[in-house]
C-alpha atoms as a PDB file:
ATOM      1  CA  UNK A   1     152.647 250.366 230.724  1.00  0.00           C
ATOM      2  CA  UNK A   2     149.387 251.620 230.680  1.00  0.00           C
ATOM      3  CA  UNK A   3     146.586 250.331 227.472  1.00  0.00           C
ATOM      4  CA  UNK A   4     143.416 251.607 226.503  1.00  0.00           C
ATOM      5  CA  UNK A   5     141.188 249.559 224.226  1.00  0.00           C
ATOM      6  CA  UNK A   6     138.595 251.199 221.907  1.00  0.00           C
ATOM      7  CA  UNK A   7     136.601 248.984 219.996  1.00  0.00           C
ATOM      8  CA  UNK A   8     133.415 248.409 218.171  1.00  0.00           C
ATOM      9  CA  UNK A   9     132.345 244.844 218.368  1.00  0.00           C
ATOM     10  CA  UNK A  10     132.365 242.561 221.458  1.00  0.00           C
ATOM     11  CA  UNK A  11     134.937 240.112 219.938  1.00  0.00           C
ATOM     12  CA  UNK A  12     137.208 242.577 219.017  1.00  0.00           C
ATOM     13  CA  UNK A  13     137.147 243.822 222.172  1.00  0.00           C
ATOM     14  CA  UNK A  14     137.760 240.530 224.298  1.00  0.00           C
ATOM     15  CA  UNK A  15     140.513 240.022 221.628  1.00  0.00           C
ATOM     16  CA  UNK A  16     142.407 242.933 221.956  1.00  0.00           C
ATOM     17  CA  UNK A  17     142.069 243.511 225.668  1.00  0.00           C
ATOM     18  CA  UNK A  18     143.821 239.583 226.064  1.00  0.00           C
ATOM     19  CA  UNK A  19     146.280 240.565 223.386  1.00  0.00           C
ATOM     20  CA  UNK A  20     147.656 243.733 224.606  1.00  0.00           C
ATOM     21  CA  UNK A  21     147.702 242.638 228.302  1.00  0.00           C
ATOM     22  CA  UNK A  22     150.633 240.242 226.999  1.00  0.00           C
ATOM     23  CA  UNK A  23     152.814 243.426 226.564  1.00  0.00           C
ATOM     24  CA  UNK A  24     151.043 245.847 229.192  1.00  0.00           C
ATOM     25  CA  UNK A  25     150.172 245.757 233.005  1.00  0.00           C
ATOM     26  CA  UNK A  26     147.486 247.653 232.764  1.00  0.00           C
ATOM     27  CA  UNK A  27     144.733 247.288 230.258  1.00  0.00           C
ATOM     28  CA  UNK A  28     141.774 249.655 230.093  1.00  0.00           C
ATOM     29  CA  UNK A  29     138.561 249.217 228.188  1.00  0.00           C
ATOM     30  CA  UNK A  30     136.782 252.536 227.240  1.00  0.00           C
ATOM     31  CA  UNK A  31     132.851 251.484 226.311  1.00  0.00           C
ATOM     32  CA  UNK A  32     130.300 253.886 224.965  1.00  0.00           C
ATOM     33  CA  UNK A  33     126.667 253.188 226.214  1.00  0.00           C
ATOM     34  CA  UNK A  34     125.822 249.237 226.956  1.00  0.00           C
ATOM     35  CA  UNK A  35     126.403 247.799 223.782  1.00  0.00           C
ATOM     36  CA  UNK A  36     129.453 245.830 225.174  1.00  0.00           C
ATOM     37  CA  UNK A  37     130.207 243.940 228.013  1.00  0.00           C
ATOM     38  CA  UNK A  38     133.465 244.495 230.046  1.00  0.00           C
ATOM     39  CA  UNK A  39     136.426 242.218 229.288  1.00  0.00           C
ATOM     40  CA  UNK A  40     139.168 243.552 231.453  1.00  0.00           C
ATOM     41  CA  UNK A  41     138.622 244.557 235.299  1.00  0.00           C
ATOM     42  CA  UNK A  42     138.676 248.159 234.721  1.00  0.00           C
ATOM     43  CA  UNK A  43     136.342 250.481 232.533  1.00  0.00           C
ATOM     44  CA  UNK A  44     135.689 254.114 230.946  1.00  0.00           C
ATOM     45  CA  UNK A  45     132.407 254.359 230.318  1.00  0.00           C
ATOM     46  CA  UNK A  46     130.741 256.737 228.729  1.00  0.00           C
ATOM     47  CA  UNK A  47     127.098 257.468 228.610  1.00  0.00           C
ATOM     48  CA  UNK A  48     125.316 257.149 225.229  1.00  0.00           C
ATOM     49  CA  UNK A  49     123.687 260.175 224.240  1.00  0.00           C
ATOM     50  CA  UNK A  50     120.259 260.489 222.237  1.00  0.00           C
ATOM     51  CA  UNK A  51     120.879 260.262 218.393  1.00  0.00           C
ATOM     52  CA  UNK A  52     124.330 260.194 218.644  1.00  0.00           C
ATOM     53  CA  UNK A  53     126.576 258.822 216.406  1.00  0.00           C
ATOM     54  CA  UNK A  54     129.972 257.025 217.099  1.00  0.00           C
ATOM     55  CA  UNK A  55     131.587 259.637 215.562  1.00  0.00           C
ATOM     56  CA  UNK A  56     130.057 261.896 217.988  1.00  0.00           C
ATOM     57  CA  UNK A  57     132.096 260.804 220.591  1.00  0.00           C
ATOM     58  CA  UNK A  58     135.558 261.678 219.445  1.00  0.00           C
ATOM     59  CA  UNK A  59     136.225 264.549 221.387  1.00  0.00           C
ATOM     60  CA  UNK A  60     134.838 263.115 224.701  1.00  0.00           C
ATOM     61  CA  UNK A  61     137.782 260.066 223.854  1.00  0.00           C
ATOM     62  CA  UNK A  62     140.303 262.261 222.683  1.00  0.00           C
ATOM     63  CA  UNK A  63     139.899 264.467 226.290  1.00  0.00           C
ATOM     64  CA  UNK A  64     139.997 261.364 228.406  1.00  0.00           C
ATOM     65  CA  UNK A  65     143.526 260.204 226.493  1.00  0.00           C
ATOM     66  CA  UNK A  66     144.166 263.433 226.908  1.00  0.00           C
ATOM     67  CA  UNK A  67     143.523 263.633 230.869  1.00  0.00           C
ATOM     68  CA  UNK A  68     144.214 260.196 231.658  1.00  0.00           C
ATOM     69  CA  UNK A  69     147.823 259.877 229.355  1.00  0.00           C
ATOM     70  CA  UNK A  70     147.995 256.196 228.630  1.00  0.00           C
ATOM     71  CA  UNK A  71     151.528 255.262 226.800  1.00  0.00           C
ATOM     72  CA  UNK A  72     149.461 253.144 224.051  1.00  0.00           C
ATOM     73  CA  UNK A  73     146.025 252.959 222.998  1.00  0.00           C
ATOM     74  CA  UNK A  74     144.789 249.884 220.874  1.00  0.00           C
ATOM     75  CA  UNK A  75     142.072 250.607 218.103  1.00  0.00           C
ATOM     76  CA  UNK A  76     140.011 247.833 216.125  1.00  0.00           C
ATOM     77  CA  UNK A  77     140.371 248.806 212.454  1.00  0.00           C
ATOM     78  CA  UNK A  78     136.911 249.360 211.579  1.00  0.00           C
ATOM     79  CA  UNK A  79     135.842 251.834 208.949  1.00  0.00           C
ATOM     80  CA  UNK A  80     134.360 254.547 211.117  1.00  0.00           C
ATOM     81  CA  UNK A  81     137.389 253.887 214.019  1.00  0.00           C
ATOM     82  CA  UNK A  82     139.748 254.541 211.323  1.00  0.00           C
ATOM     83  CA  UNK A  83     138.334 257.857 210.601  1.00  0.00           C
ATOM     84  CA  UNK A  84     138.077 258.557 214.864  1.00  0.00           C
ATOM     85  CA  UNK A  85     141.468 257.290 215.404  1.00  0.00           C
ATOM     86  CA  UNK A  86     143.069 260.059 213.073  1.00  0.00           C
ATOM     87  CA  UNK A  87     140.735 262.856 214.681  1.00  0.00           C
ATOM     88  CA  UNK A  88     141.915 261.538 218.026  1.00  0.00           C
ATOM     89  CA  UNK A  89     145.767 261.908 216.711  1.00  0.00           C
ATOM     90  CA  UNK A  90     145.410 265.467 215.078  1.00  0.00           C
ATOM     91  CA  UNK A  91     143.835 266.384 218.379  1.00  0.00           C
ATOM     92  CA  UNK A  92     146.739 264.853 220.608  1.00  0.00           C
ATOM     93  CA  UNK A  93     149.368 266.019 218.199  1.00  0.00           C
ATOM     94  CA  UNK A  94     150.499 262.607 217.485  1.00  0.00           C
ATOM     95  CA  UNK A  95     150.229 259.688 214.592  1.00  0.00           C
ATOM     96  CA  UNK A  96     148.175 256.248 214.443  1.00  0.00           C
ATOM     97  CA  UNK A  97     150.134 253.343 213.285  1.00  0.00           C
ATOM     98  CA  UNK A  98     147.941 250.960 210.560  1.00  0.00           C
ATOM     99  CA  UNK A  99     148.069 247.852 209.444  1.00  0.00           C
ATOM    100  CA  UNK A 100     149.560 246.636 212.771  1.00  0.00           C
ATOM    101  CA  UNK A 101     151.210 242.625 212.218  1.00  0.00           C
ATOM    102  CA  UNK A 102     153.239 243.234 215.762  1.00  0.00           C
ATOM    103  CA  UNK A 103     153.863 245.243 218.376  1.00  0.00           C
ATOM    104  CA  UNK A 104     156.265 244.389 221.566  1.00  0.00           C
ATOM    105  CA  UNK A 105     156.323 246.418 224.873  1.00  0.00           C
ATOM    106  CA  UNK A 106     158.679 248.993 223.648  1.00  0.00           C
ATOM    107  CA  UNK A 107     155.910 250.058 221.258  1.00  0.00           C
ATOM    108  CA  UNK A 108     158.011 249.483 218.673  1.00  0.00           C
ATOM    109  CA  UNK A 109     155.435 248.091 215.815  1.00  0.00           C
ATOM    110  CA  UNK A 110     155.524 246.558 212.264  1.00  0.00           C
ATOM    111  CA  UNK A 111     153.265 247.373 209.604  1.00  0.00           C
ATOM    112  CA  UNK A 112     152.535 246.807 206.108  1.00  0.00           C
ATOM    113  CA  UNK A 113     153.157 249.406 203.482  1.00  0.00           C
ATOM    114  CA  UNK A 114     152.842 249.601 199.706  1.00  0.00           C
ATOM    115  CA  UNK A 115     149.712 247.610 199.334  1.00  0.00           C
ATOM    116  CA  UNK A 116     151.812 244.520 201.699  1.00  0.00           C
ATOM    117  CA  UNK A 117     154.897 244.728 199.139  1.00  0.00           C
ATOM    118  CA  UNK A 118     157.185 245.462 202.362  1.00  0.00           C
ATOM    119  CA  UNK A 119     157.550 245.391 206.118  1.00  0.00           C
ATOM    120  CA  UNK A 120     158.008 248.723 207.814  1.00  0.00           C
ATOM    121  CA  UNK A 121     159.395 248.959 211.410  1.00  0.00           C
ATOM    122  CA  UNK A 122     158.020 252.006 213.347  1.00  0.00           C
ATOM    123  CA  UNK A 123     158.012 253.956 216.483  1.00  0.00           C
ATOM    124  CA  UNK A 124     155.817 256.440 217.299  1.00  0.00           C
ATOM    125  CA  UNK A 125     158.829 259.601 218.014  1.00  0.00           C
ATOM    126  CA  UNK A 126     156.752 261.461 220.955  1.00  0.00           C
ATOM    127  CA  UNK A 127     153.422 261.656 222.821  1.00  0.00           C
ATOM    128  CA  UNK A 128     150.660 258.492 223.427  1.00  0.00           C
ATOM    129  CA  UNK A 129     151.142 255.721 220.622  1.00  0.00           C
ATOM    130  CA  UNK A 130     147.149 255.422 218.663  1.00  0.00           C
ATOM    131  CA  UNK A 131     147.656 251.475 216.872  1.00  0.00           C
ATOM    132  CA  UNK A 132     145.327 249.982 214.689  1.00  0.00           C
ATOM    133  CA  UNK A 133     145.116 245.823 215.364  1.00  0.00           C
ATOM    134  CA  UNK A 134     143.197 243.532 213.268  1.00  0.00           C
ATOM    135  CA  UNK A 135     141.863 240.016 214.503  1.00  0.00           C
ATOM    136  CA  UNK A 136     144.950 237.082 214.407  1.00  0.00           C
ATOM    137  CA  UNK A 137     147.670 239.557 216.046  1.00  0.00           C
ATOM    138  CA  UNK A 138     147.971 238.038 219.260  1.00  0.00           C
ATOM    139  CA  UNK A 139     147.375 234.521 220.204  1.00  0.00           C
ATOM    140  CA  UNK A 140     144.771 234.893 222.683  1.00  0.00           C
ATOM    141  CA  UNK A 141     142.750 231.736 224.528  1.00  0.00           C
ATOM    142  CA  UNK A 142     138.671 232.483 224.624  1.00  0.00           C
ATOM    143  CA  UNK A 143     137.694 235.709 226.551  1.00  0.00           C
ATOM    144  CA  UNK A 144     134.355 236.085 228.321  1.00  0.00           C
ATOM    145  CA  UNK A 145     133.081 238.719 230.493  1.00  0.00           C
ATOM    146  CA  UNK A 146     134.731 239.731 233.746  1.00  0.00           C
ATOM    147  CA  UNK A 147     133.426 241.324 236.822  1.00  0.00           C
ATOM    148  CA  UNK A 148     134.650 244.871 237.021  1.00  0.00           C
ATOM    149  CA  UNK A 149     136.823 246.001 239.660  1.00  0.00           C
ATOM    150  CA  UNK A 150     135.994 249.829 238.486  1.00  0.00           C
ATOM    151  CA  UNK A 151     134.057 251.485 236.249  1.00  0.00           C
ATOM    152  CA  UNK A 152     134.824 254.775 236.116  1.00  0.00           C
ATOM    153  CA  UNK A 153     132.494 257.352 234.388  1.00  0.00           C
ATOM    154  CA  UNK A 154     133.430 260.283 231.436  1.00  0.00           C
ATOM    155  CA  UNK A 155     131.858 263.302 231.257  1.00  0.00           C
ATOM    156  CA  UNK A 156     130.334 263.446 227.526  1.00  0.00           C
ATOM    157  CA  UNK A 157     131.475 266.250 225.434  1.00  0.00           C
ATOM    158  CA  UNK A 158     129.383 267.627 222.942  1.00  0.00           C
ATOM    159  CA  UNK A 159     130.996 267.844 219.869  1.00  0.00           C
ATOM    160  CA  UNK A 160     131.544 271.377 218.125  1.00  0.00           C
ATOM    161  CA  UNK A 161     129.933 269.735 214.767  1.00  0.00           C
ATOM    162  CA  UNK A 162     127.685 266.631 214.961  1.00  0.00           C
ATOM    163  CA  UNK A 163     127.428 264.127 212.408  1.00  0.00           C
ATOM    164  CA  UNK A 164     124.024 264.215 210.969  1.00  0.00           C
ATOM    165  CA  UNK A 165     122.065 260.994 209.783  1.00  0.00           C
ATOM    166  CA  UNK A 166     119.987 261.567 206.893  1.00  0.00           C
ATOM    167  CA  UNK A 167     118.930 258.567 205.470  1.00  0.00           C
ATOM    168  CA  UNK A 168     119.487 254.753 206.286  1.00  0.00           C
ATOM    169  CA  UNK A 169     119.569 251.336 204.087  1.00  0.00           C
ATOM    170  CA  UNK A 170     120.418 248.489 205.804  1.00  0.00           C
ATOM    171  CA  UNK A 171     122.295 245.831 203.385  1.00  0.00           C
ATOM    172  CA  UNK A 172     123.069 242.336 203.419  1.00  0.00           C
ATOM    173  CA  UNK A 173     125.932 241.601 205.427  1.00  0.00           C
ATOM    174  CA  UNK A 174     127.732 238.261 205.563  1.00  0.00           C
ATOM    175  CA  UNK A 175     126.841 235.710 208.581  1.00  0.00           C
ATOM    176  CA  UNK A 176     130.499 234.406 208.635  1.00  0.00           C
ATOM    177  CA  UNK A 177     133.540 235.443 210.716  1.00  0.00           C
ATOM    178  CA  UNK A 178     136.364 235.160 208.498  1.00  0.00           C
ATOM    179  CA  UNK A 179     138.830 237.333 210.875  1.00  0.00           C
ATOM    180  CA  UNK A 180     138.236 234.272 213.491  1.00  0.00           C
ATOM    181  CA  UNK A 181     137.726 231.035 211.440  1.00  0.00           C
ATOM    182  CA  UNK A 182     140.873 228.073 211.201  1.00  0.00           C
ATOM    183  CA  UNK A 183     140.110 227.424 208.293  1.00  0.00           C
ATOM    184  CA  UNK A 184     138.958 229.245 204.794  1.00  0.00           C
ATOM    185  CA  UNK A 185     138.286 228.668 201.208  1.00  0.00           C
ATOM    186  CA  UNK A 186     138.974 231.236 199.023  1.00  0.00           C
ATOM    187  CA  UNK A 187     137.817 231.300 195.702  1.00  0.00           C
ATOM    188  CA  UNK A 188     139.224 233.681 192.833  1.00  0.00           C
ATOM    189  CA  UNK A 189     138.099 234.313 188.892  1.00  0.00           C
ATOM    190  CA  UNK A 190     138.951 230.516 188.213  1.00  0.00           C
ATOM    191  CA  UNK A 191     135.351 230.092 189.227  1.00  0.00           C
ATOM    192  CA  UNK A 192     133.176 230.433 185.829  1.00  0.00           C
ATOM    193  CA  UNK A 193     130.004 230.709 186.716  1.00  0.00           C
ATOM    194  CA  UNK A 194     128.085 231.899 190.057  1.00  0.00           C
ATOM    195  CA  UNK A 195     126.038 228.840 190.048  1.00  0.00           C
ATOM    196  CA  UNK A 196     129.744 226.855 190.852  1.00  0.00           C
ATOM    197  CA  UNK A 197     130.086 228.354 194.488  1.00  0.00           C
ATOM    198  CA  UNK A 198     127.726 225.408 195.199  1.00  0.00           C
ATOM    199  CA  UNK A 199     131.104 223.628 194.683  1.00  0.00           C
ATOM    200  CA  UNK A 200     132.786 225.665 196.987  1.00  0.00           C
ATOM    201  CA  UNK A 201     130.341 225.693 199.617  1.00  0.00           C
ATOM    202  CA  UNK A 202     130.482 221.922 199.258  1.00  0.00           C
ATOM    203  CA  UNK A 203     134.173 222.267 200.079  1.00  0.00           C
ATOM    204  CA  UNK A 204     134.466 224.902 202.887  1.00  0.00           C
ATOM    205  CA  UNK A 205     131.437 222.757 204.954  1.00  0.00           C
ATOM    206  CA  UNK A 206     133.448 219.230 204.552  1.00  0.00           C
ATOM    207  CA  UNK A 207     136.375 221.025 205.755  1.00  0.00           C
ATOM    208  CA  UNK A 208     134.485 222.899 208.436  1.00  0.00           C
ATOM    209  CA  UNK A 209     135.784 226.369 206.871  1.00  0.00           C
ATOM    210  CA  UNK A 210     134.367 229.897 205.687  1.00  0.00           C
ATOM    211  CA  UNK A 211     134.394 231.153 202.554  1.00  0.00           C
ATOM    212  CA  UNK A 212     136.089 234.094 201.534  1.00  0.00           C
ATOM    213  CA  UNK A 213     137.211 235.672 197.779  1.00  0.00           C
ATOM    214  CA  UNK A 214     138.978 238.213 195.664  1.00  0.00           C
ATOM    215  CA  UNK A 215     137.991 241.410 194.810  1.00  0.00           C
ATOM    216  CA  UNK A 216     136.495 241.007 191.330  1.00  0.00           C
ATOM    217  CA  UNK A 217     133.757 238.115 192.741  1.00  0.00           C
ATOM    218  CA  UNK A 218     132.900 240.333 195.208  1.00  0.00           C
ATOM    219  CA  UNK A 219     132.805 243.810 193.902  1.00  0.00           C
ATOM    220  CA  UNK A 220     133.238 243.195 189.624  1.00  0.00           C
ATOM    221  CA  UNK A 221     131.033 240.267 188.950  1.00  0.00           C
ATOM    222  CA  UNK A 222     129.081 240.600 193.058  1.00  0.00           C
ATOM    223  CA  UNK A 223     128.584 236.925 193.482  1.00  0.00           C
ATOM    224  CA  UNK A 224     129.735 237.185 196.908  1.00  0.00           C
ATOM    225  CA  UNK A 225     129.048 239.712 200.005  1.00  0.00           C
ATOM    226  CA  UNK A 226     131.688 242.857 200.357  1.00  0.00           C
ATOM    227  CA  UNK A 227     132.632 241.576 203.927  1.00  0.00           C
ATOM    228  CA  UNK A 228     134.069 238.382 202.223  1.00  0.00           C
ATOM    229  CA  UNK A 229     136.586 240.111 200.229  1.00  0.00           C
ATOM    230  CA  UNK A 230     139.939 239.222 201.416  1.00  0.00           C
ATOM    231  CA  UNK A 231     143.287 241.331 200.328  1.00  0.00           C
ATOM    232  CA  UNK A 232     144.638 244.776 200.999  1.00  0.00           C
ATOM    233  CA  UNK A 233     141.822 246.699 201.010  1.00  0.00           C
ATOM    234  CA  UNK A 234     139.663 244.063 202.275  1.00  0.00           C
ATOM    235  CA  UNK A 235     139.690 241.532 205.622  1.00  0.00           C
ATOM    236  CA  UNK A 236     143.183 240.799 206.583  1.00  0.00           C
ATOM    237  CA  UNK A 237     142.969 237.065 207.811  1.00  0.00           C
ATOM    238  CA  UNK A 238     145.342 234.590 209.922  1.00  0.00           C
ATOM    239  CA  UNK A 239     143.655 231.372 209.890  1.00  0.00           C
ATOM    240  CA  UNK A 240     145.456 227.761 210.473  1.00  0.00           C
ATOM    241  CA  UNK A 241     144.872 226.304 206.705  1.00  0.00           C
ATOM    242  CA  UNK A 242     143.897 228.961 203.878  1.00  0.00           C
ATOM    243  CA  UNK A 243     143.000 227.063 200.446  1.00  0.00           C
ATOM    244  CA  UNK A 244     143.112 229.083 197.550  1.00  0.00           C
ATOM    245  CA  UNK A 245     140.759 227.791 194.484  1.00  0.00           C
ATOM    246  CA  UNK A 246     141.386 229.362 191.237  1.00  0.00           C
ATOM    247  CA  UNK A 247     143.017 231.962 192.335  1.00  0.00           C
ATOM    248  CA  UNK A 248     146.011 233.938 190.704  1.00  0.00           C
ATOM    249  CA  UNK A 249     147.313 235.784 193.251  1.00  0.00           C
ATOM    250  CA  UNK A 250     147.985 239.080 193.146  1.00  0.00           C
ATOM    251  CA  UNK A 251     149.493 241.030 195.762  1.00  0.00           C
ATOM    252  CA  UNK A 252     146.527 242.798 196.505  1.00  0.00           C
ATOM    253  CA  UNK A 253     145.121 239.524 197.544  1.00  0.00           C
ATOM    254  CA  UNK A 254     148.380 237.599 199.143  1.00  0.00           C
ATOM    255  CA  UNK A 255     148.648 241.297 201.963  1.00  0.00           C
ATOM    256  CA  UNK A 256     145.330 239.716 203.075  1.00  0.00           C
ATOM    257  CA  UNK A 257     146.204 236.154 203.717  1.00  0.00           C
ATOM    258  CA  UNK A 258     149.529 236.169 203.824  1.00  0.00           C
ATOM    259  CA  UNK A 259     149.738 235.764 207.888  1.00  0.00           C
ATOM    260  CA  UNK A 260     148.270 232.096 207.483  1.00  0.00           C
ATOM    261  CA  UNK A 261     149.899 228.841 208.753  1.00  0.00           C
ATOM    262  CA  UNK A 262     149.528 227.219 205.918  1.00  0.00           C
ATOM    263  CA  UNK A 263     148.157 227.851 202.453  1.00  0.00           C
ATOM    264  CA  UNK A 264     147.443 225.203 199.701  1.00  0.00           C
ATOM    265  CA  UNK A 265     146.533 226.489 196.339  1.00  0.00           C
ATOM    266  CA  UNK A 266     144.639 225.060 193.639  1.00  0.00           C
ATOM    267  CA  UNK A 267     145.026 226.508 189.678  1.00  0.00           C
ATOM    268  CA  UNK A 268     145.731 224.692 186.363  1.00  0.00           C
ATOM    269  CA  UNK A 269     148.206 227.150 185.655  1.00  0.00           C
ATOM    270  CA  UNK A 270     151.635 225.729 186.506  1.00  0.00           C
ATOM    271  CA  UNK A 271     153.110 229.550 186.690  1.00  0.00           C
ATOM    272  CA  UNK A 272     150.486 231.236 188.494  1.00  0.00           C
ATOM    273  CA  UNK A 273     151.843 233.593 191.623  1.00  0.00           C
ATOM    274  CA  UNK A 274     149.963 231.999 194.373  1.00  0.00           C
ATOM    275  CA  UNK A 275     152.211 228.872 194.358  1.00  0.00           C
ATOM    276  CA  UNK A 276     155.020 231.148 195.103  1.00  0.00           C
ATOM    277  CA  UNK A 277     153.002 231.932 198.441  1.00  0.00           C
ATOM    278  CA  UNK A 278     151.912 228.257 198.554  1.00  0.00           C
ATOM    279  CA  UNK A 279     152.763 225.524 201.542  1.00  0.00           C
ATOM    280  CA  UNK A 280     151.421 222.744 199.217  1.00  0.00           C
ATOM    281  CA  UNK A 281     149.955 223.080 195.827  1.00  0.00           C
ATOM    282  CA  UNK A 282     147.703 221.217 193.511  1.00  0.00           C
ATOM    283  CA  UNK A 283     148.932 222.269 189.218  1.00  0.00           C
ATOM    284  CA  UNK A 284     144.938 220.980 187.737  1.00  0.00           C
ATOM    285  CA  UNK A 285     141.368 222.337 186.739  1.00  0.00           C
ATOM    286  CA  UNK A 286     139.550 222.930 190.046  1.00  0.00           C
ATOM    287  CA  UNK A 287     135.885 221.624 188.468  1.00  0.00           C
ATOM    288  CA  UNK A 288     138.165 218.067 188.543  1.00  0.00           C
ATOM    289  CA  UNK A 289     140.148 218.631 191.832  1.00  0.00           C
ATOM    290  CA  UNK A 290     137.319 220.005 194.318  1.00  0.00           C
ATOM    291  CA  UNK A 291     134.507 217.396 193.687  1.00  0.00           C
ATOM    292  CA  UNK A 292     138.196 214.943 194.284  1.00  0.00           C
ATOM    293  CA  UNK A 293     138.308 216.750 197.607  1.00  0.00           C
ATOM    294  CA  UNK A 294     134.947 216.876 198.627  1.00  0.00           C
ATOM    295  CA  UNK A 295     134.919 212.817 198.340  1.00  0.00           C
ATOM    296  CA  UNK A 296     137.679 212.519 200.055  1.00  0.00           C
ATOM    297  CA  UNK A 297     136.648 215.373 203.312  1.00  0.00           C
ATOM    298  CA  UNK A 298     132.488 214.281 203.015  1.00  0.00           C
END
């Protein structure tokens, strides 16, 4: 079977390029301009073009699928390859699969649907199969650059309509790779005050973790970066040991961490949800339980 990888960060792409070549014999890394380095002994490249946008290259990727007919192409699920990925399909008369937990040489994949309620199995029914895979998919040992065998150039195609910048803010972005860490802390509305993530700092660095959170500290009371939200709408993460601190646990935050080894859980509410997607769990008030813990880990 024949792969090609399209990705936007370096680690993504070293991921998925030693994920999918557990399933395919041929794995194919397609890199715009020199932003990444090669991870697989054979590469698309395509030239980057003055004040172009990643967007601006979908047609130029959806000709060289196109020309080139690989059986499966492997997307990272950023926010802009989302929106490229579906171009890509429309344009190829085809469908992406999202949300991508597996995916075995027959292409045959399972994905999450209704908000992680369920497990759907699905098969692309005709033409090249377009899958969005997150970080934690595949096992994969450490990746580093590789010479390359052959780099073969794509013409650049200019689109019919190019996306026009008109004004950029840069904004705070988080310093930690949840996606990649063994272990995190996650930290929910138990938490009363801001000034109490000290705590939970505390914790995650005498466990050697990240932190991550739910949706209302990051985007209701913003006491935490966006890119630390964890849950269906938010980072879907695999690590070894996930421990939950005041959290409830909602569905929309259990789809995001429900693909880690283990999961300990920490709420003075006997009945909360999380302990019903717990390993271990701890029934008391986390302002007594955490400093316990940090003792015990410091």
């Amino acid at each position: 079977m024949r792969t090609m990888v399209l990705a936007e960060t370096q680690k993504a792409l070293a991921e998925l390029c030693a994920g999918v070549s557990q399933i395919s014999q041929q794995v194919e890394a397609v890199i715009i301009g020199d932003q990444l380095k090669a991870v697989t002994d054979t590469v698309w490249h395509i030239p980057a073009q003055e004040n172009a946008l990643l967007e601006d290259y979908t047609e130029t990727i959806a000709a060289l699928i196109k020309q080139e007919k690989p059986e499966l192409v492997i997307v990272e699920p950023t926010k802009r390859y989302k929106l490229i990925a579906g171009r890509i399909a429309a344009m190829l008369g085809t469908s992406v699969i999202t949300d991508v937990l597996a995916l075995g040489e027959d292409l045959i994949a399972k994905r999450m649907v209704y908000g992680g309620a369920a497990i759907r199995t699905e098969k692309v029914a005709s033409g090249c199969t377009i899958a969005m895979v997150g970080s934690g998919i595949w096992e994969t040992k450490s990746v580093t650059e590789v010479a390359v065998r052959e780099e073969k150039p794509v013409q650049f195609i200019e689109p019919v309509n190019r996306v026009t910048r008109i004004a950029r803010d840069e904004k705070e972005k988080a310093a930690v790779d949840l996606p990649g860490a063994k272990i995190v802390v996650g930290v929910g509305r138990g938490i009363a005050e801001q000034k109490d993530l000290e705590m939970i700092k505390q914790l995650a660095y005498a466990v050697k973790g990240e932190i991550g959170c739910t949706r209302p500290i990051a985007e209701a009371e913003k006491w935490m970066p966006k890119e630390t939200y964890l849950g269906v709408s938010g980072l879907m993460i695999a690590p070894e040991i996930y421990i939950a601190i005041g959290i409830s646990g909602q569905i929309q935050h259990t789809v995001g961490i429900n693909r880690s080894k283990i999961v300990i859980s920490i709420n003075k509410e006997k009945n909360a949800p999380i302990f019903k997607q717990s390993d271990y769990g701890i029934v008391g008030d986390l302002y007594k339980v955490v400093p316990a813990l940090i003792k015990h880990f410091g």
